[in-house]
Protein backbone atom coordinates (compact mmCIF):
# COMPACT_ATOMS: atom_id res chain seq x y z
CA UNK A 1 -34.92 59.41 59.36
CA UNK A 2 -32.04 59.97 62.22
CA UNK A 3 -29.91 62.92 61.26
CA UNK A 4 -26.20 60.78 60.90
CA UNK A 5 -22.75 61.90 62.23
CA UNK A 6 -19.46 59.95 61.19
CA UNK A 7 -17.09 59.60 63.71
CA UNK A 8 -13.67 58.90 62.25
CA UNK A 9 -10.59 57.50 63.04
CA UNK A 10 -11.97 54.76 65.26
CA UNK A 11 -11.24 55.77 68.68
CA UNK A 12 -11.07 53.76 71.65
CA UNK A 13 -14.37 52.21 72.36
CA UNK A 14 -14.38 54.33 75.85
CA UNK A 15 -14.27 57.57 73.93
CA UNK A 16 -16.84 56.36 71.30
CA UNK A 17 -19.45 55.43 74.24
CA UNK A 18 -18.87 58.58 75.76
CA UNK A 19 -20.15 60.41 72.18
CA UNK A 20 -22.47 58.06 71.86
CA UNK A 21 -23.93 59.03 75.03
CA UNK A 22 -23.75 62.88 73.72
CA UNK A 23 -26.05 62.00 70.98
CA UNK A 24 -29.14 64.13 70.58
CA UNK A 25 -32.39 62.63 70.11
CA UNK A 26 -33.06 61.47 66.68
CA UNK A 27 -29.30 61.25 64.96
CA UNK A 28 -27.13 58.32 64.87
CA UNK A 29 -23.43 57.79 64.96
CA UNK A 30 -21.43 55.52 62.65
CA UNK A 31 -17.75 54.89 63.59
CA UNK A 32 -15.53 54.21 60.05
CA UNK A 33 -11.72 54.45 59.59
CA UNK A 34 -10.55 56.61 56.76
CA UNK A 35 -8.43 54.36 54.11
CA UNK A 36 -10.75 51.87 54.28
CA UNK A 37 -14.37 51.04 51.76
CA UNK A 38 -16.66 51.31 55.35
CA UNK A 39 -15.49 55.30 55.09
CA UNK A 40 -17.05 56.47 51.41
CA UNK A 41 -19.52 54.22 52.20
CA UNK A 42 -20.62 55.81 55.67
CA UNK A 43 -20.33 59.44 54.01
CA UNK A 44 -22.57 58.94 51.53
CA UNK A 45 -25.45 59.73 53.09
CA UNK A 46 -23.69 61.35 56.58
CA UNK A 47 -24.22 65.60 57.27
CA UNK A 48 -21.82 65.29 59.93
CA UNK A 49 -18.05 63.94 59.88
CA UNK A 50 -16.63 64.88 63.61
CA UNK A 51 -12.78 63.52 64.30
CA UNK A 52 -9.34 63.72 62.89
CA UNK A 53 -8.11 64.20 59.43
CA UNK A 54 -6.29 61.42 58.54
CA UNK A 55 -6.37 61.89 54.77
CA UNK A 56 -6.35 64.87 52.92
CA UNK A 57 -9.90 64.77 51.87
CA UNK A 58 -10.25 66.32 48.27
CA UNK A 59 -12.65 66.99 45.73
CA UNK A 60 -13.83 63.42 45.17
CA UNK A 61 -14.23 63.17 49.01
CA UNK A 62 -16.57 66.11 48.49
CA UNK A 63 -18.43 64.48 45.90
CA UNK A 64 -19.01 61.28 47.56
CA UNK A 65 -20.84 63.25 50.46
CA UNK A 66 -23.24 65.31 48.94
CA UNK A 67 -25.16 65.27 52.42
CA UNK A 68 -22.27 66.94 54.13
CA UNK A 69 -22.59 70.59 55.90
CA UNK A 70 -20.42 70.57 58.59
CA UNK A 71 -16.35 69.08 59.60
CA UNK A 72 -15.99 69.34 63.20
CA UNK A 73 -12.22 68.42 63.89
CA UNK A 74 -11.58 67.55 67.41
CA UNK A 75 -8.22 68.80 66.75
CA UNK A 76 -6.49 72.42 66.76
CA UNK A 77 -4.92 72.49 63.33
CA UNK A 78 -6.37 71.73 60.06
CA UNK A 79 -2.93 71.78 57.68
CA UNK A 80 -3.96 68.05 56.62
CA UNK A 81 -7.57 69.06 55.60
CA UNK A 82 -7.35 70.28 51.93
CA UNK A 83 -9.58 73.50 52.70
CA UNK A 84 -9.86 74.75 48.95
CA UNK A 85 -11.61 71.70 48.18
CA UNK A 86 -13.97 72.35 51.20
CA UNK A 87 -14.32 76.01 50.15
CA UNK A 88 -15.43 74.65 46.74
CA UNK A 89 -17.68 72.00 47.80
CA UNK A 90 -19.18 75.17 50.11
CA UNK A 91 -18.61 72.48 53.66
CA UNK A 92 -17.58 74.33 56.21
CA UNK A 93 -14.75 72.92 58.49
CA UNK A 94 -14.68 73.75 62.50
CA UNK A 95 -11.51 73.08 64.47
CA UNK A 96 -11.18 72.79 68.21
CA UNK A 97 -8.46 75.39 69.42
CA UNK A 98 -7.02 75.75 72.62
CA UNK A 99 -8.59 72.58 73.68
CA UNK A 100 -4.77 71.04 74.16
CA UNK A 101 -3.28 74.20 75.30
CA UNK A 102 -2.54 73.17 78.77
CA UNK A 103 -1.53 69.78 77.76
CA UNK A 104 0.95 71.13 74.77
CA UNK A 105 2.30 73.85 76.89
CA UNK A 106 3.22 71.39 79.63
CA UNK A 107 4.97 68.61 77.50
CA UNK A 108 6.94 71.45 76.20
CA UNK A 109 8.22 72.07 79.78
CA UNK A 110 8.73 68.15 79.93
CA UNK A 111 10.77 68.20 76.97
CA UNK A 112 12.66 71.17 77.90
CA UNK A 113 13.67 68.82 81.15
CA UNK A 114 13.98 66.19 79.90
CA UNK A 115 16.71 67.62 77.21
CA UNK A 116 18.22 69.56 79.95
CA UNK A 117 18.26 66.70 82.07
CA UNK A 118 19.44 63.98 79.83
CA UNK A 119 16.38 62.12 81.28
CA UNK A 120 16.09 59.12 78.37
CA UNK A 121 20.03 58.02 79.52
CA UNK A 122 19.56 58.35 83.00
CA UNK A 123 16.28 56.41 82.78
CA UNK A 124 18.05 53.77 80.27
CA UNK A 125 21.00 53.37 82.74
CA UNK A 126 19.02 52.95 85.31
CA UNK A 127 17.42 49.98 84.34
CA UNK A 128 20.44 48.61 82.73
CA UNK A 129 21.46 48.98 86.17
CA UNK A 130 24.05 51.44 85.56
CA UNK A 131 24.78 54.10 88.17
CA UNK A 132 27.21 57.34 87.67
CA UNK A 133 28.21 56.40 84.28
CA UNK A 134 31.16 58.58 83.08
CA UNK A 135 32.76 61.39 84.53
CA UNK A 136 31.07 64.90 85.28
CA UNK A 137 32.34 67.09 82.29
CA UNK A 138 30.60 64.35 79.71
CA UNK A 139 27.29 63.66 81.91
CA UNK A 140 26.28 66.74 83.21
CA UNK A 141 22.97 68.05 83.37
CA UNK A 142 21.70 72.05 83.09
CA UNK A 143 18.97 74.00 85.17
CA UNK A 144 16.71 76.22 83.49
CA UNK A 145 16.82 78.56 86.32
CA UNK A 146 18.16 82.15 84.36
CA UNK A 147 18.14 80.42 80.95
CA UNK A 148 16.35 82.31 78.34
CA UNK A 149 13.36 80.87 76.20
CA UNK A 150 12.61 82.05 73.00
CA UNK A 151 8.92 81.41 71.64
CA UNK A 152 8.27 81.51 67.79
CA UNK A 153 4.59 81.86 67.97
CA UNK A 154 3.17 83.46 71.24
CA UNK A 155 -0.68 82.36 70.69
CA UNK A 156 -2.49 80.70 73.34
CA UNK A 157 -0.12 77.50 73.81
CA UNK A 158 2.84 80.00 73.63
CA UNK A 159 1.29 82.20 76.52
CA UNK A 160 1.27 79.77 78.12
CA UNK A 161 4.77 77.97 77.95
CA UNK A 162 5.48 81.87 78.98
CA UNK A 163 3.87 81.16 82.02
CA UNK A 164 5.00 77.87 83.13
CA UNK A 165 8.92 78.81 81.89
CA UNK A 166 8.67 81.87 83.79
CA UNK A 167 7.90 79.30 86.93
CA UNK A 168 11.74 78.10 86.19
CA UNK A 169 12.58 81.34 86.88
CA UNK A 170 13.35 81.39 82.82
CA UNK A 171 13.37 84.49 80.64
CA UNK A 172 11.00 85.01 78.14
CA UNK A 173 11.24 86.34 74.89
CA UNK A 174 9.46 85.79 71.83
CA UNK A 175 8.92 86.21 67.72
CA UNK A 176 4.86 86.52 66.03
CA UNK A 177 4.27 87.95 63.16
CA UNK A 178 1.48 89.94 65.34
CA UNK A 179 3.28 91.91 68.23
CA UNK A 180 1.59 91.86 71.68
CA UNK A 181 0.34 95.38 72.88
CA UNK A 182 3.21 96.91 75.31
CA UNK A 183 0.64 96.58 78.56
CA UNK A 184 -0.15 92.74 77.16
CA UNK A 185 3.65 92.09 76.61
CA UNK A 186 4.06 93.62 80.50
CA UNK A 187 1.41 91.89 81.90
CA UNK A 188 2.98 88.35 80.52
CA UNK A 189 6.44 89.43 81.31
CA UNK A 190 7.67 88.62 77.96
CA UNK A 191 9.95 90.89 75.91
CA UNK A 192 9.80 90.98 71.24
CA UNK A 193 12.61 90.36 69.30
CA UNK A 194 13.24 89.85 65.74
CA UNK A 195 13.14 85.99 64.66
CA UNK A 196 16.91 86.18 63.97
CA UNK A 197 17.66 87.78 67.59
CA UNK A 198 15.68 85.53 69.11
CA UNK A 199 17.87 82.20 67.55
CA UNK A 200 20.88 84.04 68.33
CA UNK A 201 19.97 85.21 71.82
CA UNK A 202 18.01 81.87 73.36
CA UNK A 203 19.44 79.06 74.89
CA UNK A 204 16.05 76.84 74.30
CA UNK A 205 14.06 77.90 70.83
CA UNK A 206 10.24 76.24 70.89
CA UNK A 207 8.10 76.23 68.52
CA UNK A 208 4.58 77.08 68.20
CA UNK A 209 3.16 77.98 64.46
CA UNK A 210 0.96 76.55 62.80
CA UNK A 211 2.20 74.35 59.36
CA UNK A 212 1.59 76.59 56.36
CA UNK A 213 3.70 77.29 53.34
CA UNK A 214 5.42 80.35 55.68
CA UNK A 215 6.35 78.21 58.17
CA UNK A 216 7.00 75.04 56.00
CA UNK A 217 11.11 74.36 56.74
CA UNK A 218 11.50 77.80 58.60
CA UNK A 219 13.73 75.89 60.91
CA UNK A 220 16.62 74.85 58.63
CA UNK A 221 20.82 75.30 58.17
CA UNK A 222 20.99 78.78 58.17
CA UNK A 223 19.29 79.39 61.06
CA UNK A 224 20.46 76.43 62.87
CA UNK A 225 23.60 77.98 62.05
CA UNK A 226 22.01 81.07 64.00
CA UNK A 227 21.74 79.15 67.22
CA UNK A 228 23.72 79.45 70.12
CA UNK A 229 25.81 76.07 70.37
CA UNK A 230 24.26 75.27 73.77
CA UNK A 231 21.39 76.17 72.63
CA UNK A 232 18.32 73.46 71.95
CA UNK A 233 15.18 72.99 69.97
CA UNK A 234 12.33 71.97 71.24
CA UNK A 235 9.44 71.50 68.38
CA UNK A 236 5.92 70.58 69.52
CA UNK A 237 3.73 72.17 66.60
CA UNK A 238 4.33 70.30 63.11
CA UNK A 239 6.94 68.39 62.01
CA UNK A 240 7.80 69.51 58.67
CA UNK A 241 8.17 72.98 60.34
CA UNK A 242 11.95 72.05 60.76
CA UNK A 243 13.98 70.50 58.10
CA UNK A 244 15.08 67.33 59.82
CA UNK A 245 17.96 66.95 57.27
CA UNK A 246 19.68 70.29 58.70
CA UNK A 247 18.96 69.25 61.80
CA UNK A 248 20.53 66.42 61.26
CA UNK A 249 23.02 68.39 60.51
CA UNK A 250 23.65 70.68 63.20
CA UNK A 251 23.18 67.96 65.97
CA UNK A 252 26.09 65.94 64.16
CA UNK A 253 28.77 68.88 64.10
CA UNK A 254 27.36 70.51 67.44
CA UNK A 255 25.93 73.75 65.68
CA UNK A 256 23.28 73.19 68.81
CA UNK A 257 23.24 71.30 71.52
CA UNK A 258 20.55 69.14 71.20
CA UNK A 259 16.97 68.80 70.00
CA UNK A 260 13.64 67.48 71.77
CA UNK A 261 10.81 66.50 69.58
CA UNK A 262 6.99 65.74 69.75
CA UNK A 263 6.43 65.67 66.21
CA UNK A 264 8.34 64.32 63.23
CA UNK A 265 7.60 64.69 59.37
CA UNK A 266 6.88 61.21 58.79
CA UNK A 267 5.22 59.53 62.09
CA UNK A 268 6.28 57.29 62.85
CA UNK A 269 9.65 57.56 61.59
CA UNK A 270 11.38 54.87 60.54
CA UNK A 271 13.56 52.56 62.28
CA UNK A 272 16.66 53.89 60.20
CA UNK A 273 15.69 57.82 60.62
CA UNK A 274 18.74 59.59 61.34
CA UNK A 275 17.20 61.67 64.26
CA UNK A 276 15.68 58.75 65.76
CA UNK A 277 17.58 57.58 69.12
CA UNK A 278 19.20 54.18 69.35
CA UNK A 279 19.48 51.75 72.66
CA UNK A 280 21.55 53.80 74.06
CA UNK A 281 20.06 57.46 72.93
CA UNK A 282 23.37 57.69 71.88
CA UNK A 283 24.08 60.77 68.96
CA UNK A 284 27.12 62.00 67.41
CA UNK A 285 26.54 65.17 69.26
CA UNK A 286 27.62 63.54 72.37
CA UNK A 287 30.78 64.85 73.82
CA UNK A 288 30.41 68.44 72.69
CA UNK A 289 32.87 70.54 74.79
CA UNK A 290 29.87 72.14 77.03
CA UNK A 291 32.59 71.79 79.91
CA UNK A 292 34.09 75.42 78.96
CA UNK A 293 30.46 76.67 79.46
CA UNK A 294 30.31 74.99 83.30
CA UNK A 295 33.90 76.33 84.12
CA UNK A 296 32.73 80.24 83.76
CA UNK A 297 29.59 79.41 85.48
CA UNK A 298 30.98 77.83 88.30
CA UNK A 299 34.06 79.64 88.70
CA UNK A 300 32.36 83.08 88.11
CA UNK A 301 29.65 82.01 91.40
CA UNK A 302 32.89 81.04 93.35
CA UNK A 303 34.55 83.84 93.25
CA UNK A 304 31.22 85.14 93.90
CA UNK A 305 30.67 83.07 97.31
CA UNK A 306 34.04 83.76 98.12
CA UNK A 307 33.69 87.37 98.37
CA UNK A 308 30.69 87.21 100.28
CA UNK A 309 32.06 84.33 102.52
CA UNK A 310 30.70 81.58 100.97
CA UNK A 311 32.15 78.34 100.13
CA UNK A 312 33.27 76.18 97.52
CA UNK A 313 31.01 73.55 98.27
CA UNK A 314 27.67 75.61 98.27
CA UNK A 315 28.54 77.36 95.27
CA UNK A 316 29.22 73.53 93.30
CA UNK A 317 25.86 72.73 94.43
CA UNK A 318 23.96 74.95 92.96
CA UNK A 319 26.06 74.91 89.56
CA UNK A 320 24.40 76.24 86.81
CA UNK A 321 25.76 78.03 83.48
CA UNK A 322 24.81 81.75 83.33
CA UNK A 323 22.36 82.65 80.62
CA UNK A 324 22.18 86.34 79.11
CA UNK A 325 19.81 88.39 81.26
CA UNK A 326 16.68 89.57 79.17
CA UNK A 327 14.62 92.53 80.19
CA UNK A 328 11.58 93.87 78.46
CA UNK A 329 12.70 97.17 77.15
CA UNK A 330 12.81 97.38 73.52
CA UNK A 331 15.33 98.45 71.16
CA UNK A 332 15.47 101.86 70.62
CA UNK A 333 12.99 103.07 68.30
CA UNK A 334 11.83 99.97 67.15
CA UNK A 335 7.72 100.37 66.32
CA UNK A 336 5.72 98.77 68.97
CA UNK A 337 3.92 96.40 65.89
CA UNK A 338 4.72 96.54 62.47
CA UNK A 339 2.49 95.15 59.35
CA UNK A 340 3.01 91.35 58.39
CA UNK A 341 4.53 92.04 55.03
CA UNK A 342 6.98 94.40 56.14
CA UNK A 343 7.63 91.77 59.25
CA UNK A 344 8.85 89.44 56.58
CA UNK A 345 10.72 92.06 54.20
CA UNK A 346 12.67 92.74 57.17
CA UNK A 347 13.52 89.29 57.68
CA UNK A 348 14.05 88.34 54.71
CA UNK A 349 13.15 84.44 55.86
CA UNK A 350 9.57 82.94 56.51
CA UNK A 351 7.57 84.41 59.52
CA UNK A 352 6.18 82.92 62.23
CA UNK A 353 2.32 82.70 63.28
CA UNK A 354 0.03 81.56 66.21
CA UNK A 355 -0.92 78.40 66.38
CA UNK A 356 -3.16 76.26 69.04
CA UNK A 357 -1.43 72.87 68.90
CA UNK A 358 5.50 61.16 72.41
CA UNK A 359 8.24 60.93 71.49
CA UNK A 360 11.34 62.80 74.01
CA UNK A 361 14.25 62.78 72.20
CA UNK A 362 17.64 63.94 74.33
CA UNK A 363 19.45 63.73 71.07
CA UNK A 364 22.47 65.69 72.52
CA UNK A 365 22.75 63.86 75.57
């Protein structure tokens, strides 16, 4: 008798060929969706289930698959499996990390430009047909170019948003609960700080942990309150790792800038949800006095130019606001790595770990 594998959620039928093809000789392949009767039914006598957790899959799960030895997730994180009632039922569970690294770390960097950019209005008034809508200090956009980027997380998709930010000509700093080795932290150019430096000291915060009940809400008022108010939030790990309520919040009375997000608690969210963009991407944070920020910029690189013999002109087009210079040295007797436990006592908030991990939101357009 064939050895069977349940493949679950249905994919698209391209994707199930392709596994189908992958088989090896003498096991089978059923395809059931969780949710529905086809699912017990197919685990009852499967030793495989290979896919995505859509449900929680408890105890009774457990007992309605005696077969089972093996979960093989084709995703990275496994917050939605409940792994106690694996560990009892003795099932090991397998995820697949780092396989989305390149593609997580790079919709980061699209998010990051597309916030900065205000890309979701220009696109919509484009094909509204509307050209140079409003006046500069109200539509401006931001470079990244000298902007610093603080990582919470630096595991592999956090190396490498390093990596591509550092492209940008960005500076790099980060928070883990596990401190890089000073040669590793030199070789990726990135400097540590402590998680409530970092929100006070970065212009864009991403995130990168993995959901747990330490990183459950570590993103809420108080440090939200933390954040530079030109600073933004970019979240491409786990939705519930930010309290969307505070974030509400600080987007409404311009505690930050603006906010550009992959994931969401509930997904979808609902047509009502408060952080949810209308036809116009329009949010209350709109209008926030960033012009203050552009006037020391500019006029700071004009007197600049003007000393050197350069003109007003050149120096307007390449108009960017000046972001705190970060360098890699660290504060002055500060331990190269310290213990978890003592990371958090001294933080007295949750911690942040690694994690191997749409929707573009320029809420603060």
């Amino acid at each position: 008798m064939p050895t069977k594998i349940v493949l679950s959620p249905k994919l698209p039928a391209a994707l199930v060929d392709v596994a189908r093809a992958l088989l090896p000789a003498e096991y089978e392949m059923q395809v059931a969706d969780q949710g529905t009767p086809e699912f017990p039914a197919a685990m009852k006598d499967a030793e495989y289930l290979v896919g995505f957790a859509r449900e929680s899959l408890g105890a009774e799960f457990y007992r309605g698959a005696p077969k089972l030895k093996l979960i093989q997730l084709i995703s990275a994180g496994y917050d939605r499996l409940d792994i106690a009632a694996a560990r009892q039922a003795k099932v090991p569970v397998a995820n697949n990390g780092g396989s989305n690294s390149v593609a997580v770390a790079e919709h980061t960097l699209m998010l990051i430009l597309a916030v900065y950019k205000k890309l979701a209005w220009h696109h919509h008034n484009v094909i509204t047909g509307k050209w140079r809508v409003g006046d500069f200090s109200q539509t401006r956009t931001y470079e990244l170019a000298g902007k610093t980027l603080g990582i919470v997380g630096l595991g592999t998709i956090g190396k490498k948003v390093a990596k591509r930010a550092q492209a940008f000509d960005m500076h790099v700093q980060y928070y883990d609960i596990v401190r890089l080795a000073e040669h590793a932290e030199d070789a990726l150019d990135v400097r540590f700080v402590l998680f409530p430096e970092l929100l006070r000291t970065s212009d864009v915060v991403s995130l990168h942990v993995p959901l747990s009940d330490a990183t459950r809400g570590m993103m809420g008022a108080r440090e939200f309150a933390t954040m530079k108010r030109s600073a933004i939030l970019i979240n491409t790990c786990r939705g519930p790792v930010v309290d969307e309520a505070a974030l509400q919040v600080a987007l409404a009375s311009g505690q930050i800038a603006a906010a550009g997000l992959d994931v969401m608690v509930e997904e979808p969210p609902a047509a009502n949800h408060p952080l949810r963009p209308g036809e116009h991407h329009d949010h209350p944070a709109l209008g926030r006095t960033d012009v203050g920020e552009l006037g020391e910029g500019v006029s700071e690189r004009l007197r600049q130019r003007s000393a050197s013999g350069g003109g007003a002109k050149a120096a307007l087009g390449d108009s960017r606001a000046a972001g705190p210079a970060v360098t890699r040295d660290s504060p002055p007797g500060f331990p190269r790595s310290l213990p978890e436990s003592e990371t958090r006592a001294r933080l007295g908030l949750t911690g942040a770990g690694r994690a191997d991990r749409g929707w573009v939101d320029a809420l603060g357009h």
